[in-house]
Protein backbone atom coordinates (compact mmCIF):
# COMPACT_ATOMS: atom_id res chain seq x y z
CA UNK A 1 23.63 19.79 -10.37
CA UNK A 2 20.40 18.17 -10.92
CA UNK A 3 21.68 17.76 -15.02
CA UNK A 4 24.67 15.94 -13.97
CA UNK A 5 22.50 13.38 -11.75
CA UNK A 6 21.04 12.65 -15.55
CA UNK A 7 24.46 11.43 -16.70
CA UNK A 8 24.96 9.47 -13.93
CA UNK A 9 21.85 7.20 -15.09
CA UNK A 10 24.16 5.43 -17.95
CA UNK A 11 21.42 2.47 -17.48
CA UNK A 12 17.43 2.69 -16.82
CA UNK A 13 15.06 -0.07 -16.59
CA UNK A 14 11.25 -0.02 -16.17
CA UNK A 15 8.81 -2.44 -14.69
CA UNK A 16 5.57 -1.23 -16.57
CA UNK A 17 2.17 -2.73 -15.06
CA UNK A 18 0.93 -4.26 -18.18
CA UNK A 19 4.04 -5.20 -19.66
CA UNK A 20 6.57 -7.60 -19.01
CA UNK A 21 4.11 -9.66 -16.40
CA UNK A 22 2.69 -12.56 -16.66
CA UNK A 23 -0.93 -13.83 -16.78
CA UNK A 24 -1.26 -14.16 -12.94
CA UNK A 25 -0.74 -10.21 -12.62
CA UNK A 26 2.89 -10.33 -11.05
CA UNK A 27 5.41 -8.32 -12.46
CA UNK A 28 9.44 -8.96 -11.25
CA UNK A 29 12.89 -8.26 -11.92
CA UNK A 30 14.96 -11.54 -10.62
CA UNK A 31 18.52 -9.86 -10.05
CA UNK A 32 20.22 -6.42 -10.08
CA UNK A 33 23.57 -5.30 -8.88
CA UNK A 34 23.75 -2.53 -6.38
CA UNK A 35 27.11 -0.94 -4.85
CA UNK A 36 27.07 -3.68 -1.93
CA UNK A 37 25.43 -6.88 -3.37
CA UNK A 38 22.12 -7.78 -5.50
CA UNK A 39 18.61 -6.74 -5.01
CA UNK A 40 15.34 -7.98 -6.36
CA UNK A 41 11.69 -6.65 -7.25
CA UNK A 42 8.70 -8.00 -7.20
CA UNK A 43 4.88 -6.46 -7.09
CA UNK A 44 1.40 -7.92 -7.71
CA UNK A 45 -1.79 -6.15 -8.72
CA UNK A 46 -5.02 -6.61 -7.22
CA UNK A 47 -7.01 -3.17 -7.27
CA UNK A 48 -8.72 -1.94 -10.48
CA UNK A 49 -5.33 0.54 -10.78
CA UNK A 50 -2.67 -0.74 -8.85
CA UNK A 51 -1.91 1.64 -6.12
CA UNK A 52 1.90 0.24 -5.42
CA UNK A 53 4.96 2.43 -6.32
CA UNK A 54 8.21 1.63 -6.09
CA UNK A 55 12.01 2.01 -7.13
CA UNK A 56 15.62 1.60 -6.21
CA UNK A 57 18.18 3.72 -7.79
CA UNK A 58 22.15 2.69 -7.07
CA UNK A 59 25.35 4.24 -7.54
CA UNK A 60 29.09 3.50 -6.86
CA UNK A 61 28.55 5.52 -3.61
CA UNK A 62 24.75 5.14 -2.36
CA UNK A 63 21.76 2.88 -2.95
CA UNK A 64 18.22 4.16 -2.16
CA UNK A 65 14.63 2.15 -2.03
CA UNK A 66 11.38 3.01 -2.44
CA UNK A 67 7.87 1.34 -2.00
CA UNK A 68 4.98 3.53 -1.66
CA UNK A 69 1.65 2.35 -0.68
CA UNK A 70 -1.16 4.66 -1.97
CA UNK A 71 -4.81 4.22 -0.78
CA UNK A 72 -7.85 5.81 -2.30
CA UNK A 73 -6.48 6.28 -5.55
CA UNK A 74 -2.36 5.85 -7.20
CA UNK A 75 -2.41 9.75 -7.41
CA UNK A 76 -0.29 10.04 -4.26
CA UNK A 77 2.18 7.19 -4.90
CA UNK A 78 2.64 8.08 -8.32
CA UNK A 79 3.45 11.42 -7.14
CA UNK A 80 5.84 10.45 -4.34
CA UNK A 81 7.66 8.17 -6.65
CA UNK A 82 8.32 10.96 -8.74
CA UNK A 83 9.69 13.10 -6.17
CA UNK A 84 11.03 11.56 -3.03
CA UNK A 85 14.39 10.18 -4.03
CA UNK A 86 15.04 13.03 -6.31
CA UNK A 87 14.76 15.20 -3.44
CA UNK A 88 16.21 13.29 -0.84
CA UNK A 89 19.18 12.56 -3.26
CA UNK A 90 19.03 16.36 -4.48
CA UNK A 91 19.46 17.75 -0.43
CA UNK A 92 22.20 14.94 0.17
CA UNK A 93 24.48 16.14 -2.32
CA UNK A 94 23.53 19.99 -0.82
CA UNK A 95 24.39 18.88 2.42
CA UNK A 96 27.43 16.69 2.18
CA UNK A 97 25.52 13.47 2.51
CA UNK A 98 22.73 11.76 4.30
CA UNK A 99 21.36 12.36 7.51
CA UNK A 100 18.17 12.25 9.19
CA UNK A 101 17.72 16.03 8.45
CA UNK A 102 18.21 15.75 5.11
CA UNK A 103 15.83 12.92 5.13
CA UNK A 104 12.77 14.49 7.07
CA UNK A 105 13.24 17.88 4.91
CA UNK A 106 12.68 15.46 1.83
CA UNK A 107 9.72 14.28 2.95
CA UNK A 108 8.50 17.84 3.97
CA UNK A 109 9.33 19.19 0.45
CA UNK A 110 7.31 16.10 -1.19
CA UNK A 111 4.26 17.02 1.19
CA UNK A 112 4.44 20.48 0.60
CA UNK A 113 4.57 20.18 -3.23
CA UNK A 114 1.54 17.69 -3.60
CA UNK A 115 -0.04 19.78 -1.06
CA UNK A 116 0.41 22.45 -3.89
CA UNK A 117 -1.15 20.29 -6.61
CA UNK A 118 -3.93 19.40 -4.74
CA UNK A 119 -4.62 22.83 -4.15
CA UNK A 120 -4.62 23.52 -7.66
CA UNK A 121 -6.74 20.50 -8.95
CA UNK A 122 -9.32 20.37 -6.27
CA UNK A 123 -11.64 22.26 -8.87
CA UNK A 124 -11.48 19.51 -11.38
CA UNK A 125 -10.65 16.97 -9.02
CA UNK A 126 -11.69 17.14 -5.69
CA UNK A 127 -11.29 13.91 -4.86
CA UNK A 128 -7.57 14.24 -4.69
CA UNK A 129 -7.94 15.88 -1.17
CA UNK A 130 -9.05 12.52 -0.01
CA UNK A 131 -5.99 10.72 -1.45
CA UNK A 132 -2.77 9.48 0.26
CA UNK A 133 0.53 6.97 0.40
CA UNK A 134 2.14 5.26 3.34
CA UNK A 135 5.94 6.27 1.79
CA UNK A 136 9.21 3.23 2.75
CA UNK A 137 12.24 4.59 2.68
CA UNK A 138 15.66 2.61 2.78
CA UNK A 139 19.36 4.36 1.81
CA UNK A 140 22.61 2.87 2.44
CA UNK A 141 26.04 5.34 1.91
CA UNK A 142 29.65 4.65 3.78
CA UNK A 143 28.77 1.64 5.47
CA UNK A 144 25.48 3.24 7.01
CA UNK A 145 21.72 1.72 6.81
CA UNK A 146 18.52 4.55 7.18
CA UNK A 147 15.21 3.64 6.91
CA UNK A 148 12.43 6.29 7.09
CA UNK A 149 8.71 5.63 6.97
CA UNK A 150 4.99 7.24 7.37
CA UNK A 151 2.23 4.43 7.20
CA UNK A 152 2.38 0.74 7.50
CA UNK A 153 4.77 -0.35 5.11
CA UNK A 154 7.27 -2.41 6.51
CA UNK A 155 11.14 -2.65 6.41
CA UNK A 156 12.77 -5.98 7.82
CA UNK A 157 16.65 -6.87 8.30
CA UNK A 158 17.53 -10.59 7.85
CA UNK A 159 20.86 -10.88 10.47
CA UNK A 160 22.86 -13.95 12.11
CA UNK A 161 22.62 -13.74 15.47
CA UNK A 162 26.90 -13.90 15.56
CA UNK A 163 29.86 -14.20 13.69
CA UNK A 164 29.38 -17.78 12.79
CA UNK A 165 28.18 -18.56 9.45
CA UNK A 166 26.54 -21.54 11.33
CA UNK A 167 24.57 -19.25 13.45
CA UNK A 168 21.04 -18.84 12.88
CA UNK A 169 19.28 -16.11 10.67
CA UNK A 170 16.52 -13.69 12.48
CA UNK A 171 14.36 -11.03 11.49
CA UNK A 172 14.73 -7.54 12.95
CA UNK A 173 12.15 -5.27 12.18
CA UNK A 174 13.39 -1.53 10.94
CA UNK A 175 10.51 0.37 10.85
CA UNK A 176 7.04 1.33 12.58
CA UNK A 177 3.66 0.04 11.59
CA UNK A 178 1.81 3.73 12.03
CA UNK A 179 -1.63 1.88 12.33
CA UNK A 180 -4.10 2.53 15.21
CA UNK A 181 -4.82 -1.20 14.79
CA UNK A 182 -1.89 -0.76 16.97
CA UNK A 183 -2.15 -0.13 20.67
CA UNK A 184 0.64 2.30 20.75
CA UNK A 185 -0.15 4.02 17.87
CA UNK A 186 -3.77 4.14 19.13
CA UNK A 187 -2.76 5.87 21.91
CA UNK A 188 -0.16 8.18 20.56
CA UNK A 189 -3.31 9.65 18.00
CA UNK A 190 -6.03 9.77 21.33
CA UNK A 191 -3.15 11.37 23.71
CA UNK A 192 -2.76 13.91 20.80
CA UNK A 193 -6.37 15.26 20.28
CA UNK A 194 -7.92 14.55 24.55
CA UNK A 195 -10.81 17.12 23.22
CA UNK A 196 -12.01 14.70 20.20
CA UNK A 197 -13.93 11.17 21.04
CA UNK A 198 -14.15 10.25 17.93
CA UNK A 199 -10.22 10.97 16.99
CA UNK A 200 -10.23 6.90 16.78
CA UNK A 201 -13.06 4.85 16.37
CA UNK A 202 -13.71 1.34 16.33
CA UNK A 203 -15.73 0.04 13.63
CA UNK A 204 -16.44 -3.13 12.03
CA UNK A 205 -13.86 -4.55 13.84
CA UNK A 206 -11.36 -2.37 12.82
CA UNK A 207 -9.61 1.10 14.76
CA UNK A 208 -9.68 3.94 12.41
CA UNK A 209 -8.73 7.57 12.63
CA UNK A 210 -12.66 9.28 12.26
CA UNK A 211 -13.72 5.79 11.21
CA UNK A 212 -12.24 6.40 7.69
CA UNK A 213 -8.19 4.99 7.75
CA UNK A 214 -5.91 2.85 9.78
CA UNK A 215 -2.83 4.63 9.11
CA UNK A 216 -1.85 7.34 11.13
CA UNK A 217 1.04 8.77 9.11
CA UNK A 218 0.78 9.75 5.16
CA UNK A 219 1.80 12.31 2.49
CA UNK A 220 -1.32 13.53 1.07
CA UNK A 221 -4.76 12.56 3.18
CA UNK A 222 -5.03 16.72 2.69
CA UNK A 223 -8.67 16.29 4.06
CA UNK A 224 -7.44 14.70 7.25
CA UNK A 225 -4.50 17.35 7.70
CA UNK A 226 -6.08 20.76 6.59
CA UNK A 227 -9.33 21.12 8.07
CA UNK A 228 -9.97 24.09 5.76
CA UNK A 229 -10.42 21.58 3.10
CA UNK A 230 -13.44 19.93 4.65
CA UNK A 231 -15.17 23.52 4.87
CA UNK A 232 -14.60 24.27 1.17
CA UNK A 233 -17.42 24.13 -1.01
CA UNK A 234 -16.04 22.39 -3.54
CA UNK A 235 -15.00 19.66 -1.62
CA UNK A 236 -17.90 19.29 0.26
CA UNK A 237 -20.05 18.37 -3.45
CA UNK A 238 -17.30 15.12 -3.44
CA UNK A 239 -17.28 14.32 0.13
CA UNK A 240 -18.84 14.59 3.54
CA UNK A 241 -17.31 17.22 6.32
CA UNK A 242 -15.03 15.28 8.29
CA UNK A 243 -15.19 17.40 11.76
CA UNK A 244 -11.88 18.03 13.19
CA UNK A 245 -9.95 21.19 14.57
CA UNK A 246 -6.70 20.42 14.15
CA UNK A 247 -4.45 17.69 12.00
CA UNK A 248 -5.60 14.14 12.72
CA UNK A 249 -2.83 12.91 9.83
CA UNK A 250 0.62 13.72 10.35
CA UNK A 251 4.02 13.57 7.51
CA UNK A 252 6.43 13.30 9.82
CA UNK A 253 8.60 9.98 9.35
CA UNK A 254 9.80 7.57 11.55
CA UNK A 255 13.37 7.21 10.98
CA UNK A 256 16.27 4.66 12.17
CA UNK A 257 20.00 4.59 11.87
CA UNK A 258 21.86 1.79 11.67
CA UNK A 259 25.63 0.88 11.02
CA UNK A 260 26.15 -2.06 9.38
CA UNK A 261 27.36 -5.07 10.87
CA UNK A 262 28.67 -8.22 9.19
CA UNK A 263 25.84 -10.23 10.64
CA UNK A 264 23.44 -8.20 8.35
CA UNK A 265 22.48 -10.43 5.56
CA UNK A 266 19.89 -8.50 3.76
CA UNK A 267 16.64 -6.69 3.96
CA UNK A 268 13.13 -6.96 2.98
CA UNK A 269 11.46 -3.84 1.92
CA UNK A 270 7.42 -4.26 1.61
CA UNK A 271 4.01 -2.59 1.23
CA UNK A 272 1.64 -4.15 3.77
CA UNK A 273 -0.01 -6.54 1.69
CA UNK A 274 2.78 -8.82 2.21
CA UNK A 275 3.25 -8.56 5.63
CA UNK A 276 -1.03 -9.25 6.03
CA UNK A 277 0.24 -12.69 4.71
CA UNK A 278 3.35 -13.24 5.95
CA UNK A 279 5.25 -12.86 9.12
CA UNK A 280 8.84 -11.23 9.46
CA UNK A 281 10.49 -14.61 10.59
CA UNK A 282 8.36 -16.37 7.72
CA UNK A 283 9.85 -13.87 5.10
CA UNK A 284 13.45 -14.31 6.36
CA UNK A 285 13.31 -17.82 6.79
CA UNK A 286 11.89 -17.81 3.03
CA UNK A 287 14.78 -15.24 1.39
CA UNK A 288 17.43 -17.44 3.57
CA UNK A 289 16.47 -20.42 2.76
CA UNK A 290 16.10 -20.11 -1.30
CA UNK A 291 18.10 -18.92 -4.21
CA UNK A 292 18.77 -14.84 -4.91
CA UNK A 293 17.49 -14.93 -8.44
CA UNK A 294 13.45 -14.19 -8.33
CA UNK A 295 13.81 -13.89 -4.77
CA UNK A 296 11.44 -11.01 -4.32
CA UNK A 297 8.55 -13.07 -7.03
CA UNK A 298 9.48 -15.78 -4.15
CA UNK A 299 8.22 -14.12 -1.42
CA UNK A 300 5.48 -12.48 -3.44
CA UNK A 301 3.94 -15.89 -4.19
CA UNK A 302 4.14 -17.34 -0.81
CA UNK A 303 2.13 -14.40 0.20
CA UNK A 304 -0.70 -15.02 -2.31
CA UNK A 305 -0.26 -18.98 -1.22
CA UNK A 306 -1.31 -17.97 1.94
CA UNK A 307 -4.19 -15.90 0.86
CA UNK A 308 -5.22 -18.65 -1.55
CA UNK A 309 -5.45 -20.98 1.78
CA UNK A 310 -7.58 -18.56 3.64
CA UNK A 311 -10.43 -18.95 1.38
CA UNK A 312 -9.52 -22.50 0.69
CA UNK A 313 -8.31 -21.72 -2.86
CA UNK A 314 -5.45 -22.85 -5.03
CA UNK A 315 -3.01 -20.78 -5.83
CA UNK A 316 -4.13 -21.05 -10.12
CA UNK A 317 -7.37 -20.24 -8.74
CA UNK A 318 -6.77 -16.78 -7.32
CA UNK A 319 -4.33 -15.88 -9.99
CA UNK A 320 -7.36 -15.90 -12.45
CA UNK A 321 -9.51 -13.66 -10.39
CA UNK A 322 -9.98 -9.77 -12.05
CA UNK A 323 -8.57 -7.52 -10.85
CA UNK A 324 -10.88 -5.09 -8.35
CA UNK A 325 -12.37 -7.90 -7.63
CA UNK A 326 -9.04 -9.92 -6.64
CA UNK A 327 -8.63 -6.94 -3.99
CA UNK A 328 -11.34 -8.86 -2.04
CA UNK A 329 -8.25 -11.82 -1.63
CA UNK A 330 -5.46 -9.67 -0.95
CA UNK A 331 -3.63 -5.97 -1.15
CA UNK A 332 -1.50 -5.07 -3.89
CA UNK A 333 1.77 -6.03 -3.24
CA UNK A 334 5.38 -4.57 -3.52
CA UNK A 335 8.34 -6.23 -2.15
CA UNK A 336 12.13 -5.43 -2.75
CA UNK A 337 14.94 -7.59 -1.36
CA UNK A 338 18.35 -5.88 -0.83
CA UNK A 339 21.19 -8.22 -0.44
CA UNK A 340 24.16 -6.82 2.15
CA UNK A 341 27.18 -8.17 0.39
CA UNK A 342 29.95 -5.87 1.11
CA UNK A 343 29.81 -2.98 3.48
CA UNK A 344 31.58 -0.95 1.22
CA UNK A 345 30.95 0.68 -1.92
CA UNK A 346 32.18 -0.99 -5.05
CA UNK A 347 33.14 1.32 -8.11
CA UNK A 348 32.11 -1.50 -10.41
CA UNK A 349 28.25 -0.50 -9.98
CA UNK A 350 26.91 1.42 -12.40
CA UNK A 351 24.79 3.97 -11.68
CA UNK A 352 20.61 3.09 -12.68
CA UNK A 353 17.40 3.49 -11.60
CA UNK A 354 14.64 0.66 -11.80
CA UNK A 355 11.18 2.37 -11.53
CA UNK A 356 8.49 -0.08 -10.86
CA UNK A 357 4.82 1.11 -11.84
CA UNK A 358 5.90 4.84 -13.08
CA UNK A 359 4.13 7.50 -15.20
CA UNK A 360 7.29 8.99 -15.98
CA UNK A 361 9.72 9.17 -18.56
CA UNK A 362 13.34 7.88 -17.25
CA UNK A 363 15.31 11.15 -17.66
CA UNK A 364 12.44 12.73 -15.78
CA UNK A 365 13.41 11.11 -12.40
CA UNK A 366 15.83 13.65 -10.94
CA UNK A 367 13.62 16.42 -12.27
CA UNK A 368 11.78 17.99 -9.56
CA UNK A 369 9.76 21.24 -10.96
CA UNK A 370 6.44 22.38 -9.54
CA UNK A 371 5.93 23.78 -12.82
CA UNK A 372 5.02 20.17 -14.21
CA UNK A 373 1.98 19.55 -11.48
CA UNK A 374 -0.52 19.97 -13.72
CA UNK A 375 1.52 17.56 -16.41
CA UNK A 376 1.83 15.35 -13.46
CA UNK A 377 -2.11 15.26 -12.43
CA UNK A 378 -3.09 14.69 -16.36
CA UNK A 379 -1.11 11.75 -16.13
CA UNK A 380 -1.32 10.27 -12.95
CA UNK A 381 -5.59 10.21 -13.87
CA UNK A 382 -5.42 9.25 -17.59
């Protein structure tokens, strides 16, 4: 089964940090087709190794987006981008199609097998235990819209408010900000763990689980999950003991379902260092308001505008800032705009996958071994 998914990629194209971008560090990909309109990629580096992930792969009968926001390292989003979709397209075709199941048990599977490789490389790398990605879902089949998502990247539908073409454009957000930053959120982590003060902690001016992260949802953050790992020597020579008796990090997904409507225009999929710039309305307004082609470098750019004017910069100016140091201006950003043409699926789409940011060899991307961890880990670090 999974052999015939490699026929199916007649086309592949890779966005490869480092090539193809120009000298202000943005990398983009102005217009592709997908079974139900266009879509179009964007992402901008800003830490020393950018940290972003993210893909779309389309077919006559399903399109599926990725952006995965790692944080303390692009171990876990490299990982994830290698073996999300594969799975979640994998247990579709087992299952007769997508469903929320089949969507949760990919997510599982993708913990569970970078659980395994952290397991086996904590004793040449045990700072992998302390690595993690917020994972951004979005898949569209027979008419129907999910989006699934752990962490704070952010999924946002651009609609009319009726019928009328004259009627105005809003923004309707799709997903959940998992961030304790959030009162909710907060609340759901404290109401979880009533025997631990220091579950969430405010600090700096920020609300982080034990002081140490703002998201409350991840795959990976092993150290945060398995409190076994924080009593293991080896560990323990890389990091502190974070004290804990049960999970403080969870995998499970948030996950909508939607049928589409006319009125749906398009959608914005994004790693948080857009949204830290921009607002939902601001990024409709911008995607309705402008041309298709470059949309996503669009959006990208007003983001870095508006970190530019926070420090009272030009836009040239913080384009020429290293990266690592540029991190200290904004987040490395991701953003992929999905255009909701026609409801139905077209059998003039070709099948591809555009990979944005991977380690991986295109034939590779439907291949989902355990076997290859170790392959994986070598390259994710080299």
């Amino acid at each position: 089964m999974l052999r015939s998914c490699y026929r199916l990629l007649e086309r592949c194209l890779r966005l490869r940090c480092g090539a193809g971008g120009g000298g202000d560090g943005l990398w983009h990909m102005d217009l592709e087709s997908h079974a139900s309109g266009d879509y179009s990629i964007a992402v901008v580096q800003a830490n020393s190794n950018l940290e972003d992930q993210g893909q779309v792969f389309t077919s006559p009968s399903a399109t599926y987006v990725g952006v995965y926001d790692g944080h303390g390292g692009p171990q876990a989003s490299r990982f994830v981008n290698n073996h999300l979709l594969p799975y979640l397209h994998k247990f579709a075709m087992e299952q007769g199609g997508l469903s929320a199941d089949v969507i949760k048990k990919a997510f599982s599977a993708t913990e569970e097998d970078f659980l395994h490789l952290v397991k086996r490389s904590l004793p040449k790398m045990p700072q992998i235990a302390s690595v993690g990605s917020c994972c951004l879902v979005g898949a569209i089949s027979n008419d129907v819209l999910y989006v699934a998502n752990l962490g704070d990247s952010r999924a946002v539908l651009g609609r009319r408010v009726s019928d009328s073409k004259r009627s105005p454009v809003v923004a309707e957000r799709l997903s959940t900000d998992h961030n304790v930053g959030v009162e909710e959120v907060r609340k759901e982590v404290e109401a979880l763990h009533p025997d631990d003060s220091h579950a969430v902690v405010y600090i700096h001016g920020v609300w982080r689980i034990k002081g140490i992260i703002q998201v409350s949802r991840s795959i990976g953050d092993v150290y945060l999950k398995k409190p076994e790992f924080n009593r293991d020597p080896i560990y323990q020579q890389f990091a502190n003991p974070v004290p804990m008796k049960r999970p403080v990090m969870t995998a499970e997904p948030s996950i909508i379902t939607r049928n589409l409507k006319p009125q749906d225009l398009f959608l914005i999929f994004a790693s948080d260092g857009l949204w830290e710039q921009l607002s939902d309305d601001a990024a409709v307004e911008i995607v309705f308001k402008n041309p298709r082609a470059g949309i996503a470098k669009r959006l990208v750019r007003a983001a870095l505008e508006e970190a530019a004017k926070k420090r009272e910069m030009r836009y040239n100016d913080i384009t020429k800032i290293k990266k690592g140091i540029r991190r200290h201006f904004h987040d490395d950003i991701t953003v992929i705009v999905v255009y909701l043409d026609d409801h139905k699926s077209s059998s003039k789409c070709k099948s591809k996958n555009i990979i944005v940011g991977s380690t991986r060899a295109p034939a590779d991307i439907f291949s989902v071994s355990a076997d290859k961890a170790e392959q994986d880990l070598h390259h994710m670090i080299s």
